[in-house]
Protein backbone atom coordinates (compact mmCIF):
# COMPACT_ATOMS: atom_id res chain seq x y z
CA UNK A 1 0.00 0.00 0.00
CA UNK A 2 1.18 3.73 -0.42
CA UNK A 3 2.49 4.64 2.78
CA UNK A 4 3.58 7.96 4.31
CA UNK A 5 7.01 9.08 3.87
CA UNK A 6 8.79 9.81 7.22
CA UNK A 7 12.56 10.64 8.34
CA UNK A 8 13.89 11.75 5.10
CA UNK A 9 16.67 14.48 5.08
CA UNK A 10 15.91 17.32 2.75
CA UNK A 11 18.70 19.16 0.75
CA UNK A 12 17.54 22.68 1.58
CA UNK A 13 18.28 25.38 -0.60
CA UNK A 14 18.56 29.03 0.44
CA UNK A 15 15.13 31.02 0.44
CA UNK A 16 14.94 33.93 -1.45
CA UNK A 17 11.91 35.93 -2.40
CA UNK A 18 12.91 38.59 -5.65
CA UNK A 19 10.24 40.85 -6.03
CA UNK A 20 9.68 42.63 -9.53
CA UNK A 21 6.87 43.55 -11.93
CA UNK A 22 5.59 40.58 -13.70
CA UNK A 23 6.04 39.96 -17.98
CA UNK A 24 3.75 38.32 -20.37
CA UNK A 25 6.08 35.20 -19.65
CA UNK A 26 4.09 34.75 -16.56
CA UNK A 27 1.19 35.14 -18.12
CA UNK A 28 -0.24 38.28 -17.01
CA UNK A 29 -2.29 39.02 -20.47
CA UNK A 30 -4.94 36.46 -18.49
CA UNK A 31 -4.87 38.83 -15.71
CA UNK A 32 -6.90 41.73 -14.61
CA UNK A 33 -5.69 45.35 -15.85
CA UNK A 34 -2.80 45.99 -13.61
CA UNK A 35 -3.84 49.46 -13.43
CA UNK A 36 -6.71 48.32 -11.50
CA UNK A 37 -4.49 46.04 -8.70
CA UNK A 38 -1.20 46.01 -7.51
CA UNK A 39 0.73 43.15 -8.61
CA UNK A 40 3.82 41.56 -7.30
CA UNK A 41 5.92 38.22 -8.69
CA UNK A 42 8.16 36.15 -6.75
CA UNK A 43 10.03 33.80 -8.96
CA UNK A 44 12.90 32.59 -6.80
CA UNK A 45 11.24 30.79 -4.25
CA UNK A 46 13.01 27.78 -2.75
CA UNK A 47 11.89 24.67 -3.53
CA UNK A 48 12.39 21.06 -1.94
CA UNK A 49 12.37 18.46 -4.43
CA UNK A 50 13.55 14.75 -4.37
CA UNK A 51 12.63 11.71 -6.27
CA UNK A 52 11.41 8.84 -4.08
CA UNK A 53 10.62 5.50 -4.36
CA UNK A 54 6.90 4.07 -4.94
CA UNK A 55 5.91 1.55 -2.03
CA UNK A 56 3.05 0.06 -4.60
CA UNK A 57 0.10 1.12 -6.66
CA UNK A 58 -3.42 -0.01 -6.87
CA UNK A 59 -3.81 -1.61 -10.05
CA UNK A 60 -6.61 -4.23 -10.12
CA UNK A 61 -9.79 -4.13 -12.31
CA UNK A 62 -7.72 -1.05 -14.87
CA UNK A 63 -8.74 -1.37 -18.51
CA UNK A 64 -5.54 -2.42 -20.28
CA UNK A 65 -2.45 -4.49 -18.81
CA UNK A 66 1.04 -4.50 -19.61
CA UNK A 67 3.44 -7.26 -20.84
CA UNK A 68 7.34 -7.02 -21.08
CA UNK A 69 10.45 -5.54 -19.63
CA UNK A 70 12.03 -2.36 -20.33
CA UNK A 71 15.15 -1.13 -20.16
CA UNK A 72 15.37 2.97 -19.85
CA UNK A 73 18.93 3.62 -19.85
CA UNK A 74 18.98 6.77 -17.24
CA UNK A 75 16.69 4.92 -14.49
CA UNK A 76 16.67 0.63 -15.18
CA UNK A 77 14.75 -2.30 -15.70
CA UNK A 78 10.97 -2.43 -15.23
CA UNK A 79 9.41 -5.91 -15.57
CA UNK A 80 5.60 -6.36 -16.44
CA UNK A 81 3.08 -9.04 -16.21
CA UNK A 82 -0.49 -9.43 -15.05
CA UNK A 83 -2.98 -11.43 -13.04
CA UNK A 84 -6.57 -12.48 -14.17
CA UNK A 85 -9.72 -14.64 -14.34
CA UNK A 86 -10.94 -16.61 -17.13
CA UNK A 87 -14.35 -16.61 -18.00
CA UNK A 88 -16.79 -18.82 -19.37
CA UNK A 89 -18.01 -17.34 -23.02
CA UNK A 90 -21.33 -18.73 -21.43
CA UNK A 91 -22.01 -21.52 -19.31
CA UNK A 92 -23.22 -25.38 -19.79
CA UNK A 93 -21.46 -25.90 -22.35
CA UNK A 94 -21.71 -29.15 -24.15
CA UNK A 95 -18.80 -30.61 -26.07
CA UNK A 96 -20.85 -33.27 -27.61
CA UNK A 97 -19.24 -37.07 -27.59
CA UNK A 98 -15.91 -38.03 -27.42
CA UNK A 99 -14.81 -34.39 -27.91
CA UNK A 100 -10.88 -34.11 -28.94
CA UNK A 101 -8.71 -31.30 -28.42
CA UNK A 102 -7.42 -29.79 -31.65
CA UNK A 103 -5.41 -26.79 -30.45
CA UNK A 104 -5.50 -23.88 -27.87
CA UNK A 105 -4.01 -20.58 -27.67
CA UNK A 106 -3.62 -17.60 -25.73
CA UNK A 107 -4.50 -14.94 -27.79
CA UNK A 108 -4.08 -11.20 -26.07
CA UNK A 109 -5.41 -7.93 -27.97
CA UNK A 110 -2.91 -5.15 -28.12
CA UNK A 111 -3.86 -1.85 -27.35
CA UNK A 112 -1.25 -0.52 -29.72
CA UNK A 113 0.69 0.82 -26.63
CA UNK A 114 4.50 -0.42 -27.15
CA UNK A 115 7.07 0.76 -24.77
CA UNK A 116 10.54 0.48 -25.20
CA UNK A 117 12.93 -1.59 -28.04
CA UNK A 118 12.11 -5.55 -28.78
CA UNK A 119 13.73 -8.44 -28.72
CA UNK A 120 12.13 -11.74 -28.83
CA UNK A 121 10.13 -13.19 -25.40
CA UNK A 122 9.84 -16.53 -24.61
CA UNK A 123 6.36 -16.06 -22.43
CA UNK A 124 5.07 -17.51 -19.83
CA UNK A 125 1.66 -18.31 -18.65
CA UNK A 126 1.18 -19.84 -15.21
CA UNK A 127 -2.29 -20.89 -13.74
CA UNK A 128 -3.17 -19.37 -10.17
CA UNK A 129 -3.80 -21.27 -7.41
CA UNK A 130 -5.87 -19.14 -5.01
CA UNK A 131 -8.79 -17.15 -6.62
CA UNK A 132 -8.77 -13.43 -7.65
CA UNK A 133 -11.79 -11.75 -5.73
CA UNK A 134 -13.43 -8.79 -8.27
CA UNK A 135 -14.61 -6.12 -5.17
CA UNK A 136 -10.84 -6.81 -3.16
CA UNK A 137 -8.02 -4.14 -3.74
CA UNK A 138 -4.74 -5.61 -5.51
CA UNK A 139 -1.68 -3.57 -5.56
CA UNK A 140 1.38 -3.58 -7.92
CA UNK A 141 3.60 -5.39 -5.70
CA UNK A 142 1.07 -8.54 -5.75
CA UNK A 143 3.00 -11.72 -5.71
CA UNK A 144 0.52 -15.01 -6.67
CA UNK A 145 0.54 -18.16 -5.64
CA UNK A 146 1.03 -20.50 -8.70
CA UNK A 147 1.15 -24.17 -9.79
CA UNK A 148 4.65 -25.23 -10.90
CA UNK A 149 5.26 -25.32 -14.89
CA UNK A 150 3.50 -23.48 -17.80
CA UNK A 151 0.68 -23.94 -19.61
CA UNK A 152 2.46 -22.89 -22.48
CA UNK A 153 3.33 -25.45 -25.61
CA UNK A 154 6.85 -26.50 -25.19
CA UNK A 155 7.29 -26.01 -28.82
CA UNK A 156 6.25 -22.27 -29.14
CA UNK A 157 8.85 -20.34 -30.25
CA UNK A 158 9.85 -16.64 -28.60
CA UNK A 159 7.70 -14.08 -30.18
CA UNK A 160 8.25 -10.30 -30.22
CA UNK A 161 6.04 -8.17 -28.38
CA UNK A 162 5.99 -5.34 -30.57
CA UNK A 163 2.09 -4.70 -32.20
CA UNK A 164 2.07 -5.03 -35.76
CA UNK A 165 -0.75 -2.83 -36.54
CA UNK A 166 -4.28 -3.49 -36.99
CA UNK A 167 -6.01 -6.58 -38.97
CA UNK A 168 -8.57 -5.41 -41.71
CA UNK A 169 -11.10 -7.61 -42.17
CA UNK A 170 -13.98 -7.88 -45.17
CA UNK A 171 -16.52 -6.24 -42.12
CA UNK A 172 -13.73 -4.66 -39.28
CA UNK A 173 -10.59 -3.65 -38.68
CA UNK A 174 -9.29 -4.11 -35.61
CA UNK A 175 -5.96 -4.17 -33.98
CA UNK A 176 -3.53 -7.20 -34.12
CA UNK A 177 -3.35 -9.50 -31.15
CA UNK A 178 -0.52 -11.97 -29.74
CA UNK A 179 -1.18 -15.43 -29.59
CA UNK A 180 0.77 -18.09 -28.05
CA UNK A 181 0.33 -21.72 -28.21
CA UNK A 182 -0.50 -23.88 -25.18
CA UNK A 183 -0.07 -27.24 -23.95
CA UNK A 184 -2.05 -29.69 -25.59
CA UNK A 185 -2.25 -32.07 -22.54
CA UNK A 186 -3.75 -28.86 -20.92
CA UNK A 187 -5.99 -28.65 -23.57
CA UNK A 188 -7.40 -32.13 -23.72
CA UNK A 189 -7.70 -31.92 -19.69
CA UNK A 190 -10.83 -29.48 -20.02
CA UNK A 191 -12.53 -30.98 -22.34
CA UNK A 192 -12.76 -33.88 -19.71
CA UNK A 193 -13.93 -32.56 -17.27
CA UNK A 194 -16.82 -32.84 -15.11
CA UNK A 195 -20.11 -31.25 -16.66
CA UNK A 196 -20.40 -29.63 -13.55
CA UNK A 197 -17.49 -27.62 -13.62
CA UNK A 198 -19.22 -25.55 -16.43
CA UNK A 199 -22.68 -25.27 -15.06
CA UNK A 200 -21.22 -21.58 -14.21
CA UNK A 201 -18.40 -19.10 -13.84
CA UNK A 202 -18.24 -19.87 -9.73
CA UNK A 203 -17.90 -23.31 -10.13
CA UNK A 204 -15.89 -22.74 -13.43
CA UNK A 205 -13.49 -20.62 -11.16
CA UNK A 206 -13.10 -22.57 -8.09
CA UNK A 207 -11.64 -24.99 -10.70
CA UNK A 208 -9.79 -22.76 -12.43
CA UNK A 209 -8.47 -19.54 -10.50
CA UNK A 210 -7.19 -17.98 -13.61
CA UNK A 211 -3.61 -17.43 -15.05
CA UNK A 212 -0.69 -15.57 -14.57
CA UNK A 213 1.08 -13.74 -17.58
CA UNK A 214 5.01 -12.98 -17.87
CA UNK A 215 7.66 -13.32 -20.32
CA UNK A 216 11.77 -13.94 -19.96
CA UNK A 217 14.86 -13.13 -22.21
CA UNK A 218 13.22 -10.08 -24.35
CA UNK A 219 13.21 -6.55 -24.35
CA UNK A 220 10.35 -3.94 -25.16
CA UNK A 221 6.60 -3.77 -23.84
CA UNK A 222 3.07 -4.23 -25.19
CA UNK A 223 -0.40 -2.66 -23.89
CA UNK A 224 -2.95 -5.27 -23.85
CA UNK A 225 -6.54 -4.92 -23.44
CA UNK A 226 -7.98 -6.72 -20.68
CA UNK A 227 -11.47 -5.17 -20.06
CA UNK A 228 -13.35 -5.80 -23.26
CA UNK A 229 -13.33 -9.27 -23.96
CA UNK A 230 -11.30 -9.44 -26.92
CA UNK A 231 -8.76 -10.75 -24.98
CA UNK A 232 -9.43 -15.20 -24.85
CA UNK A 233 -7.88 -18.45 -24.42
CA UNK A 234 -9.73 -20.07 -27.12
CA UNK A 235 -9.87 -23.89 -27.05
CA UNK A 236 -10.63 -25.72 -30.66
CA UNK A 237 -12.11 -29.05 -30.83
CA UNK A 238 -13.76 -31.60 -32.59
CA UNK A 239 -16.27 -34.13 -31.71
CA UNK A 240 -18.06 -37.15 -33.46
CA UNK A 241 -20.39 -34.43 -35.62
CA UNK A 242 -18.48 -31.27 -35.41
CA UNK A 243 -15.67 -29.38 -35.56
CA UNK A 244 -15.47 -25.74 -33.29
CA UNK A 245 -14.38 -23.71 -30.72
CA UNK A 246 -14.95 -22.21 -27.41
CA UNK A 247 -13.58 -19.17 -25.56
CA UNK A 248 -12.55 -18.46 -21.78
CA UNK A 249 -12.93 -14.62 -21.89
CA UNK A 250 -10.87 -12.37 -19.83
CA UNK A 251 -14.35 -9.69 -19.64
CA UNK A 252 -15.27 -6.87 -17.98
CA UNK A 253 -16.17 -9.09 -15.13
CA UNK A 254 -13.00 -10.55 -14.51
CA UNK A 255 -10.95 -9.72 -11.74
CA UNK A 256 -7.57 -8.75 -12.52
CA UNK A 257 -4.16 -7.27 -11.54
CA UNK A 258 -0.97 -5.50 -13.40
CA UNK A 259 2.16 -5.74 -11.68
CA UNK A 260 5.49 -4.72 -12.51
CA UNK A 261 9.32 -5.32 -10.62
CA UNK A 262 11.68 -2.35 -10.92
CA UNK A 263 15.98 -2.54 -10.63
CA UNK A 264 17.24 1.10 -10.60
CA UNK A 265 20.10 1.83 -12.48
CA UNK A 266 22.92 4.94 -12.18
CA UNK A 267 21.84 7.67 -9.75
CA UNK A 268 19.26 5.61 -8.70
CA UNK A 269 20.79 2.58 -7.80
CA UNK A 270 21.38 3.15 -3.96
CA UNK A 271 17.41 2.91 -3.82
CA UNK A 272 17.25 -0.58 -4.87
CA UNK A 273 18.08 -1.80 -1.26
CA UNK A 274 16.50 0.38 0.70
CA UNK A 275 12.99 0.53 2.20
CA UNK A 276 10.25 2.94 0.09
CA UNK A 277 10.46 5.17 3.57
CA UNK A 278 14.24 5.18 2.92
CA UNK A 279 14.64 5.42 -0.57
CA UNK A 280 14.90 8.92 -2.34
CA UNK A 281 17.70 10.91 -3.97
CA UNK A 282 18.59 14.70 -3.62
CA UNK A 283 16.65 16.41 -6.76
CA UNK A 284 19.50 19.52 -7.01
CA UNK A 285 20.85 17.91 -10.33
CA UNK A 286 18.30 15.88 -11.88
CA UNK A 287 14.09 14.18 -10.63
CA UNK A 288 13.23 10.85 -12.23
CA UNK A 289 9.64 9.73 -12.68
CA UNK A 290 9.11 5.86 -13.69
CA UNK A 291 5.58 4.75 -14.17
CA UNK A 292 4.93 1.32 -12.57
CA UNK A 293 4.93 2.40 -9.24
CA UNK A 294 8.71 3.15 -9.77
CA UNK A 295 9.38 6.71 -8.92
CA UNK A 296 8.10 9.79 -7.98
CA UNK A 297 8.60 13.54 -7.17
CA UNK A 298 8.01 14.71 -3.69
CA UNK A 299 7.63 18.66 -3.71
CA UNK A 300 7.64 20.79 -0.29
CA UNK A 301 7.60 24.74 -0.53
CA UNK A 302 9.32 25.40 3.06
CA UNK A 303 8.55 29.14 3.14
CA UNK A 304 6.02 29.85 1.17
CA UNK A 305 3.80 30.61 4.24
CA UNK A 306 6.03 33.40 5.39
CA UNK A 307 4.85 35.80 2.24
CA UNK A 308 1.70 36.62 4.24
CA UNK A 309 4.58 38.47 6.13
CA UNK A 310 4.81 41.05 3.06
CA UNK A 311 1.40 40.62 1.47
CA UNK A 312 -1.70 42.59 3.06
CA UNK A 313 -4.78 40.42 3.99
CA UNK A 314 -6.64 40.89 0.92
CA UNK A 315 -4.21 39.11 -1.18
CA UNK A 316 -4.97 36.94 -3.82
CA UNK A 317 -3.02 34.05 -5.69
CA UNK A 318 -3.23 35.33 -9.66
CA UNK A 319 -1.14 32.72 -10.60
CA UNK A 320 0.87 30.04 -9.39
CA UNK A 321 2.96 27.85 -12.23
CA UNK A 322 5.27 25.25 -11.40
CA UNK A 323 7.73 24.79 -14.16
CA UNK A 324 10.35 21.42 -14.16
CA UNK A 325 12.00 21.26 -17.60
CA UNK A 326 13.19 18.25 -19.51
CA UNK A 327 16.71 17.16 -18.72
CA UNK A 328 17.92 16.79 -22.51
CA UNK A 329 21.53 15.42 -21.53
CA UNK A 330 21.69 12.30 -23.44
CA UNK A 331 17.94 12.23 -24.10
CA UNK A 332 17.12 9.27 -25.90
CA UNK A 333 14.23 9.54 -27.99
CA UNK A 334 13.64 5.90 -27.88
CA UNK A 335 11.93 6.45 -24.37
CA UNK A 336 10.24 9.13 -25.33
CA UNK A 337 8.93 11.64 -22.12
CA UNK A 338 5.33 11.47 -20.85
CA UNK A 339 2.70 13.38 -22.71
CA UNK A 340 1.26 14.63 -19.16
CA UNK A 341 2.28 14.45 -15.56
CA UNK A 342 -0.04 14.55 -12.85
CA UNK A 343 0.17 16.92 -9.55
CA UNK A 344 -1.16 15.13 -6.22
CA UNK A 345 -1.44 15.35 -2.55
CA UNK A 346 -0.92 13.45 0.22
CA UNK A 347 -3.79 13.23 2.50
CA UNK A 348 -3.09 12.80 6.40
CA UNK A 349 -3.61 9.16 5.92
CA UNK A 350 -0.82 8.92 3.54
CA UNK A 351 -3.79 8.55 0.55
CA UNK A 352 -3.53 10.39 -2.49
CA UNK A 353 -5.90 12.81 -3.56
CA UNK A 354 -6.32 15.56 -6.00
CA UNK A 355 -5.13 19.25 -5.74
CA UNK A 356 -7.59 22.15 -5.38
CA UNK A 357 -6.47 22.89 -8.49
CA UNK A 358 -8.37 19.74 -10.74
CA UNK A 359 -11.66 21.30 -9.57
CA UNK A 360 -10.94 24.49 -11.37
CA UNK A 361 -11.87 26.18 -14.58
CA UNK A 362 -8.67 26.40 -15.63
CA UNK A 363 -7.03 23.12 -14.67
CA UNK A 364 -3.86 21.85 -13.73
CA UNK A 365 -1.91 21.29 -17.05
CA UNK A 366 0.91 19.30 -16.08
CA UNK A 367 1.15 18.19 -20.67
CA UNK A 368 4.46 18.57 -22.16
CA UNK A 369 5.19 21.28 -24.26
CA UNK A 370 7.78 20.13 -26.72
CA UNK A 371 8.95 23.58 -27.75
CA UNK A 372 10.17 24.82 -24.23
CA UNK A 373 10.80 21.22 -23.83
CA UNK A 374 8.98 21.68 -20.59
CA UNK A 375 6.25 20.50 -17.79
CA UNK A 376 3.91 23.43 -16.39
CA UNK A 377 1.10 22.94 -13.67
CA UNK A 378 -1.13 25.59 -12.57
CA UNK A 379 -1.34 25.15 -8.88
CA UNK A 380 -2.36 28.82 -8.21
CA UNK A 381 -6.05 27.19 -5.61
CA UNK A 382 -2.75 25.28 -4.00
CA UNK A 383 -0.82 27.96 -3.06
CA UNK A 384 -3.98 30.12 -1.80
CA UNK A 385 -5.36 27.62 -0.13
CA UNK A 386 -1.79 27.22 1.81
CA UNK A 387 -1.41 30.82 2.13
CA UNK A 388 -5.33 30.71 3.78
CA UNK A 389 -4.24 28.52 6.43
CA UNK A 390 -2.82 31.61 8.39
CA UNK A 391 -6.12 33.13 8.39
CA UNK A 392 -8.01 29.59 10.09
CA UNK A 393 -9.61 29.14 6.46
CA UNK A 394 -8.49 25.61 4.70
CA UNK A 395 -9.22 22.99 2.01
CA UNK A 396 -8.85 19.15 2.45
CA UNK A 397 -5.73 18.51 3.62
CA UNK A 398 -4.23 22.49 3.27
CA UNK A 399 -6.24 22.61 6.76
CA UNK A 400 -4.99 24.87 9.52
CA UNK A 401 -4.62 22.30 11.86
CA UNK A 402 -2.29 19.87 10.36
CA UNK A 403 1.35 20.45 8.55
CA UNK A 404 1.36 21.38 5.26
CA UNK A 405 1.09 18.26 2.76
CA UNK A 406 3.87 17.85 0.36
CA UNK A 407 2.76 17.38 -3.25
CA UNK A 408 3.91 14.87 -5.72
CA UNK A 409 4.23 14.69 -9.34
CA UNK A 410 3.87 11.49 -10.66
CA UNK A 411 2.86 9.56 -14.27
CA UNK A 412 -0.44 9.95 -15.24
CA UNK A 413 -0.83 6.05 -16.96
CA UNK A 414 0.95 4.84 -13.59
CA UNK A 415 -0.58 1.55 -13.92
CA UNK A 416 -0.89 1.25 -17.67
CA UNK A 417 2.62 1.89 -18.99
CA UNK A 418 6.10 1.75 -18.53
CA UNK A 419 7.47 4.98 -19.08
CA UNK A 420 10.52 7.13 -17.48
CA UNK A 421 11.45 10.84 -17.94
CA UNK A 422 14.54 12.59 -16.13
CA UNK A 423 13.94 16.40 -15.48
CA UNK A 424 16.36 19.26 -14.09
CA UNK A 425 16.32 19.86 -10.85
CA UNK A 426 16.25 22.43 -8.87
CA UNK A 427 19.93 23.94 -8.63
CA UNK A 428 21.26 23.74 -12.47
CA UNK A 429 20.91 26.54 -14.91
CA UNK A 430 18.41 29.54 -15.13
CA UNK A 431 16.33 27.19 -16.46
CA UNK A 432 15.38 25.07 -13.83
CA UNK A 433 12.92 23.57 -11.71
CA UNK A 434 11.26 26.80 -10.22
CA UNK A 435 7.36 28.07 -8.98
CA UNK A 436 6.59 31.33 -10.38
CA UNK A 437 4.05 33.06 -7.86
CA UNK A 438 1.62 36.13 -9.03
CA UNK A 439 0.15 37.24 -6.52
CA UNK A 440 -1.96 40.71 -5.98
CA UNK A 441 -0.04 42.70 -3.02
């Protein structure tokens, strides 16, 4: 579970507060007539910023999973597989006499999501032993119990997992899908069983937990969809009249988990033996953000309660806009950044929740501009509702009677995709990570 993060030493960089009359950079064309208020902009505020480690990350019942392992050369190896139920296309099913198995496959519908470069993957597909429960909460760190060997045909080669496009039919097009062979023996053993194990999907599944799907020795990542249906184990036989098939669906209804393994690489390596409550780095230089429940930005503004010193009661917060730029030192553009970061808070029960700032007209950005080659967020109902604790008047978790909450930026497909991004930090260059504050005075 995501826990609090407690006893971490903070590189603290000097505060200082410049003062001048705000540009369009900031900008103030949005902005009342400045004739009409007086306006002040504080663009050197001191920031706290450090790249933690994820604990874990709920990820059960989510519409698409991820298969593969990654390599991002500036953070390390993510791992992916997933967890889920198989269910009956529709119950009582009669295989008519003497039915005989004539093949089965696993055959997974890519999303079109591909992450990373390919190699070939010998996969892997496991069958659970305890049952997956649909209403219970699985996390990204879930570890399954499973029966020894695969289910998959000895003879099936490795396959890449890289989608090859979409499939255009005479009446559809839709988009390509991976299918591995399975055992045979496996096969054969359900068409004998017991009628009764397919009088419905609860006896169905106290037979048959569901599966567990990984793959070895490749590189690169696929998005597959798991919530639609399109996604079977599909079982053809014949019998003494006929010759057909019949699919195990994972549906809408089947419960289901993603889970990925991370080994941090470079400046991130010291974090692979420590404890989540342990494990950050210093985020002068560079901030990392790994999807996967891999890392994470933890933002404090130490002072920024001490400008109700200099502002008069009636100020307001114009504009507050977090900017973290790209790092583009040995940017590869095979790991291409995220399209949009997300801006959270941490409740008092160490929960995430949204900002102030998601409610608003104007929203919280956080999308990647590729000409600045930069990340902005508009956390302007943040900062007020900080700077309103002095005054007894709070929001949520900004309340006057508690610390301030740090914020943290993390990926916005967390649990869907594997994808890293290294950003400045907050001591390099003019163009750094900084918060420009408008604010009327």
């Amino acid at each position: 579970m995501i826990k609090k993060l407690s006893g971490l030493c903070f590189l603290t960089i000097a505060f200082l507060a410049g003062c001048k009359k705000p540009d369009s950079s900031v900008g103030i064309g949005n902005l009342p007539n400045e004739d009409m208020l007086s306006l002040v902009t504080f663009d050197t505020l001191s920031l706290e910023m450090i790249t933690v480690r994820e604990d874990s990350l709920k990820t059960d019942e989510l519409s698409s999973a991820v298969l593969g392992r990654v390599f991002h050369p500036r953070i390390g190896t993510v791992k992916a597989s997933f967890a889920t139920q198989l269910r009956l296309d529709y119950p009582n099913v009669d295989f008519g006499l003497n039915p005989v198995a004539d093949s089965i496959s696993l055959r997974l519908k890519y999303t079109g999501d591909a992450f990373g470069t390919f190699t070939p993957h010998q996969i892997i597909i496991r069958q659970l032993e305890d049952t997956l429960v649909l209403d219970s909460a699985y996390y990204s760190n879930f570890d399954p119990i499973v029966a020894p060997g695969s289910l998959v045909d000895p003879q099936q080669p490795p396959v890449s997992l890289k989608p090859s496009g979409q499939v255009i039919t005479s009446t559809d097009t839709t988009s390509s899908e991976l299918v591995v062979a399975m055992d045979m023996v496996f096969a054969q053993s359900l068409l004998d069983l017991d009628s009764s194990v397919y009088s419905s999907n609860d006896s169905w599944l106290r037979h048959f937990p569901g599966i567990v799907v990984s793959s070895t020795s490749g590189y690169g990542a696929c998005g597959i969809d798991i919530s639609s249906g399109s996604s079977v184990m599909r079982l053809h036989y014949h019998n003494d009249v006929d010759t057909t098939f019949f699919d195990y669906e994972i549906s809408p209804l089947s419960a289901r988990v993603n889970m990925f393994s991370h080994e941090f690489v470079s400046s991130l390596e010291d974090v692979n033996s420590l404890s989540p409550e342990e494990a950050f780095v210093p985020g002068g230089d560079l901030l990392y953000i790994m999807s996967g429940s891999g890392v994470k930005i933890k933002l404090d503004i130490p002072y920024i309660e001490s400008l109700n010193d200099s502002l008069s009661s009636d100020r307001a917060v114009l504009k507050a806009e977090l900017i973290i730029p790209l790092d583009e030192h040995y940017y590869d553009p095979r790991y291409p950044a995220h399209e949009q970061l997300f801006v959270v808070v941490e409740d008092e029960e160490g929960n995430f929740i949204s900002t102030p700032d998601q409610f608003g007209g104007i929203g919280i950005g956080g999308t990647f501009d590729s000409s600045t080659k930069e990340y902005k967020f508009n956390i302007s109902r943040t900062v007020q509702h900080i700077l309103n604790r002095g005054t007894g008047i709070g929001y949520g978790p900004f309340s006057p009677d508690e610390d301030v909450p740090p914020l943290y930026i993390v990926s916005s497909r967390a649990g869907i995709a594997i994808q890293g991004v290294v950003l400045k930090g907050t001591d390099v260059d003019e163009k750094r990570a900084r918060l420009v504050l408008t604010c009327s005075h």
